[in-house]
N, C-alpha and C. Protein backbone atom coordinates (compact mmCIF):
# COMPACT_ATOMS: atom_id res chain seq x y z
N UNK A 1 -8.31 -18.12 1.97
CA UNK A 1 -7.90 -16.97 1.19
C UNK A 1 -7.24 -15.96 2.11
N UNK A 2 -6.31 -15.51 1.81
CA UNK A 2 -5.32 -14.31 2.26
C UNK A 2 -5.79 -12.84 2.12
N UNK A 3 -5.76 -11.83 2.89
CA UNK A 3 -5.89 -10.68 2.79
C UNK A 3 -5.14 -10.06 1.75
N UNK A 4 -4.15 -10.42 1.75
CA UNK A 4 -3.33 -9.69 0.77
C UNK A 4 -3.76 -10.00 -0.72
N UNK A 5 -4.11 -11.33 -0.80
CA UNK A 5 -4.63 -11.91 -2.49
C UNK A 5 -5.82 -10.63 -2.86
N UNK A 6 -6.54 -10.44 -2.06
CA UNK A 6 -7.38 -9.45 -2.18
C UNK A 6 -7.02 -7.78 -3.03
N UNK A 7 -6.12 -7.77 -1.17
CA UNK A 7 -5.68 -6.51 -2.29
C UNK A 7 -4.49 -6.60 -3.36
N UNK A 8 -4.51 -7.62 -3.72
CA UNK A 8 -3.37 -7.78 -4.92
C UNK A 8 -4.33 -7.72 -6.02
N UNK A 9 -5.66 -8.46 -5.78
CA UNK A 9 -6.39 -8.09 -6.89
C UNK A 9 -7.07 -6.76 -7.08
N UNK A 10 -7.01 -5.82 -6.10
CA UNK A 10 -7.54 -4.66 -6.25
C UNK A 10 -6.57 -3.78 -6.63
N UNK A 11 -5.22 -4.36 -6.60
CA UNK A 11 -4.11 -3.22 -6.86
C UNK A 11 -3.90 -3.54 -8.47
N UNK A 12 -3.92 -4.45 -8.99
CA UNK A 12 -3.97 -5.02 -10.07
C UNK A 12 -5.25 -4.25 -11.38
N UNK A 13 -6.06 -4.62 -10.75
CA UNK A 13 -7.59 -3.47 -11.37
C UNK A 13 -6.82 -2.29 -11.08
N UNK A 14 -6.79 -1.46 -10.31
CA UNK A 14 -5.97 -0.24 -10.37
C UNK A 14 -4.79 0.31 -11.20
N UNK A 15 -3.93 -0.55 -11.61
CA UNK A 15 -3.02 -0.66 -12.52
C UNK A 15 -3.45 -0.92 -13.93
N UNK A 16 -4.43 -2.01 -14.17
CA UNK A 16 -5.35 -2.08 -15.60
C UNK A 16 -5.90 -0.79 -15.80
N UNK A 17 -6.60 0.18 -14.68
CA UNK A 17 -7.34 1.35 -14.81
C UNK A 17 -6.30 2.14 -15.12
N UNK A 18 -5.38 2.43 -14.74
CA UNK A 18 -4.17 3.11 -14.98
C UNK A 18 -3.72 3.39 -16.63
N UNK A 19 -4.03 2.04 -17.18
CA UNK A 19 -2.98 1.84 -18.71
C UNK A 19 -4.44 2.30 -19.16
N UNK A 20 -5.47 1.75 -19.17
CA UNK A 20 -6.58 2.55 -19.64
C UNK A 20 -7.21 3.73 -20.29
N UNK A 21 -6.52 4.59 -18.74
CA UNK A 21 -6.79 6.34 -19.05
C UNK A 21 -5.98 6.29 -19.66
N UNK A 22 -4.39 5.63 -19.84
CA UNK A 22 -3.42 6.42 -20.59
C UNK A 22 -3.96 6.12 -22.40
N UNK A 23 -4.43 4.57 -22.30
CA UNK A 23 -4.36 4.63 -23.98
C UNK A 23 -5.68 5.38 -24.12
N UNK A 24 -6.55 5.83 -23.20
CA UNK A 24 -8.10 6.54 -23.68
C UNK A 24 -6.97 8.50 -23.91
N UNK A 25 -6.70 8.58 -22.87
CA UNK A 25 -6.26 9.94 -23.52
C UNK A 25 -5.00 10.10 -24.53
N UNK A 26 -4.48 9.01 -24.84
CA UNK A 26 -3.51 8.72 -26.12
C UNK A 26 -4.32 8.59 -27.62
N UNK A 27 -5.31 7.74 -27.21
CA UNK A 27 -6.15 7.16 -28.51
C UNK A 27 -5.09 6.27 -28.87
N UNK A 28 -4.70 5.42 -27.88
CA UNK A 28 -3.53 4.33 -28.69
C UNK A 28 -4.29 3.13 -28.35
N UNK A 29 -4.61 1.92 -29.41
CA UNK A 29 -5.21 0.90 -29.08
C UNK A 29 -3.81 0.00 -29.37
N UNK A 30 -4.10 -1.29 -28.34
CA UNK A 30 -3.11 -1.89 -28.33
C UNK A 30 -4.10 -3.35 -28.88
N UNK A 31 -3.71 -3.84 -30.28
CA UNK A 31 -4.52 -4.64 -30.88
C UNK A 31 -6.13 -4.26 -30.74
N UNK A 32 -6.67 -5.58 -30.00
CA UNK A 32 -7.86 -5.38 -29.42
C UNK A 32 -8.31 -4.36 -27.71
N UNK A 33 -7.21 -4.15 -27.51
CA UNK A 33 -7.53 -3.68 -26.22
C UNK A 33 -7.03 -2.35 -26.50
N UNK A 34 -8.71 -1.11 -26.27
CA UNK A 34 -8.38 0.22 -26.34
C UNK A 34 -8.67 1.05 -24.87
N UNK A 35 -8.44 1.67 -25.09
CA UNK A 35 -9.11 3.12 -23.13
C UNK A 35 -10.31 2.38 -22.66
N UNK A 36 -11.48 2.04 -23.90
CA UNK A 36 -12.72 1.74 -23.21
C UNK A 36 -12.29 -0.36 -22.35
N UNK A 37 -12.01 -0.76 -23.46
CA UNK A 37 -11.58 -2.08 -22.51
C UNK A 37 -11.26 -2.31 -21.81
N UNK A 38 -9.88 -1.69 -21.23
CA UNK A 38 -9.05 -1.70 -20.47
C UNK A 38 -9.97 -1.31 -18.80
N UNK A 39 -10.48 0.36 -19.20
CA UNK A 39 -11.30 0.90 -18.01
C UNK A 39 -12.06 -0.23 -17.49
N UNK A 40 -12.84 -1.11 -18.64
CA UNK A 40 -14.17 -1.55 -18.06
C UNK A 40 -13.42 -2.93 -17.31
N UNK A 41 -12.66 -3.42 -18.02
CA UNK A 41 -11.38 -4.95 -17.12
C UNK A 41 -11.23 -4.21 -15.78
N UNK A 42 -10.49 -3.20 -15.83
CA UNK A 42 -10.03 -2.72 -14.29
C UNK A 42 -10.89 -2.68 -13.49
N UNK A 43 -12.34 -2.02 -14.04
CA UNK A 43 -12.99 -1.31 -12.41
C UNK A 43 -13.52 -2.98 -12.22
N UNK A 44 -14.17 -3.79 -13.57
CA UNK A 44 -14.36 -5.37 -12.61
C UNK A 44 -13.15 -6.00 -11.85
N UNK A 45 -12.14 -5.68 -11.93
CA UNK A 45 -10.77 -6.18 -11.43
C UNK A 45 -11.10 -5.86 -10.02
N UNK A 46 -11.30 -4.50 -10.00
CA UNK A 46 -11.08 -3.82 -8.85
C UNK A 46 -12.14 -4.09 -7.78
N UNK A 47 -13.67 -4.34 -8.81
CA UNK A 47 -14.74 -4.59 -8.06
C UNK A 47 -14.71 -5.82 -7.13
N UNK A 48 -13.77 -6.60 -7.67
CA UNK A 48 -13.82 -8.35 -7.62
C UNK A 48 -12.75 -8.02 -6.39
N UNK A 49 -11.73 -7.50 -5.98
CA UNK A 49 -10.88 -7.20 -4.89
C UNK A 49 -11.91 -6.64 -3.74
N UNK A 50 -12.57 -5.61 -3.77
CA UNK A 50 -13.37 -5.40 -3.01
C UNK A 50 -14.10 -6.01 -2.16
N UNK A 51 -14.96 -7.03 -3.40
CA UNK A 51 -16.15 -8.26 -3.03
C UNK A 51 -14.94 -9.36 -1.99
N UNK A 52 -13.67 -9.62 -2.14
CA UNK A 52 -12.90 -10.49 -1.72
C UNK A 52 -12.75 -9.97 -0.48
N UNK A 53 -12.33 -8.54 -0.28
CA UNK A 53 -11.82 -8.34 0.90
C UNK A 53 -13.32 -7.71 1.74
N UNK A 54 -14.05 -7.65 1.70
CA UNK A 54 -15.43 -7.56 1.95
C UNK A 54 -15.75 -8.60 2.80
N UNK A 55 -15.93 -10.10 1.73
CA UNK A 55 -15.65 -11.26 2.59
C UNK A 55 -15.04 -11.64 3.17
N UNK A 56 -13.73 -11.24 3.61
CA UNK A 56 -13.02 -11.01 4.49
C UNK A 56 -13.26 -11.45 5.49
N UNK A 57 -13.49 -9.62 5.59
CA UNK A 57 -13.99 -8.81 6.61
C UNK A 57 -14.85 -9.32 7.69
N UNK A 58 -15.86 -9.87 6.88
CA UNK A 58 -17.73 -10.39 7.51
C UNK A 58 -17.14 -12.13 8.02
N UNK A 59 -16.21 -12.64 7.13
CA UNK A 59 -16.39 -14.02 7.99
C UNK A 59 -14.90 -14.08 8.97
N UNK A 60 -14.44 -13.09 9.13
CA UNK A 60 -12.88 -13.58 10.27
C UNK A 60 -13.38 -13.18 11.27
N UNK A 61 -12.81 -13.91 12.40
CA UNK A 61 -13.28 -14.02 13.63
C UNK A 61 -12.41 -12.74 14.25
N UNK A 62 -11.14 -12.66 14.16
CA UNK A 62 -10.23 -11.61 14.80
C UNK A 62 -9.93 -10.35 13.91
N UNK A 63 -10.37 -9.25 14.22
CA UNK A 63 -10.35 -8.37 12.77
C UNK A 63 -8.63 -8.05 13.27
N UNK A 64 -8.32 -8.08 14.26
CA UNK A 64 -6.79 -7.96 14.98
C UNK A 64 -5.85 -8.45 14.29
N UNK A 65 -5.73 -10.08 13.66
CA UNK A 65 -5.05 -10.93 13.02
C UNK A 65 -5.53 -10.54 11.80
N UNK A 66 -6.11 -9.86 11.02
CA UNK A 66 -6.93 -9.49 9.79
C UNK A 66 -5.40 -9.97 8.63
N UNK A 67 -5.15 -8.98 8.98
CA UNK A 67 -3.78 -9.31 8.10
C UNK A 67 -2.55 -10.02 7.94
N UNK A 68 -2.33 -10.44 8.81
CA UNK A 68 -1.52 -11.76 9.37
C UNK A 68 -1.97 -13.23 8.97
N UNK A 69 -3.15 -13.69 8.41
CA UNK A 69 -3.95 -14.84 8.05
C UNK A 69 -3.43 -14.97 6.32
């Protein structure tokens, strides 16, 4: 796994959190997906980027090459 997949998934949750606040302070539901869905998808989006780059972190041998792998 790549460093970057990581934070692609944490930038991704961030962007879900994003459309979120907008339809929670719009009150615009888009079908099934309203402010509250959206929020709760993102921050697990975001949580799940974290947990990735977390593990990372704890099993690479060179934190130097961290991002280069």
């Amino acid at each position: 796994m790549k460093t970057k997949f990581a934070i692609i998934v944490f930038l991704v949750g961030a962007l879900i959190n994003i459309l979120g606040a907008w339809l929670k302070i719009t009150h615009i539901s888009l079908g099934p997906f309203n402010g509250n869905i959206c929020l709760t998808i993102g921050s697990m989006v975001q949580g799940l980027g974290i947990l990735l780059l977390i593990y990372k972190l704890l099993t690479t041998q060179k934190l130097k090459d961290l991002l280069n792998k």
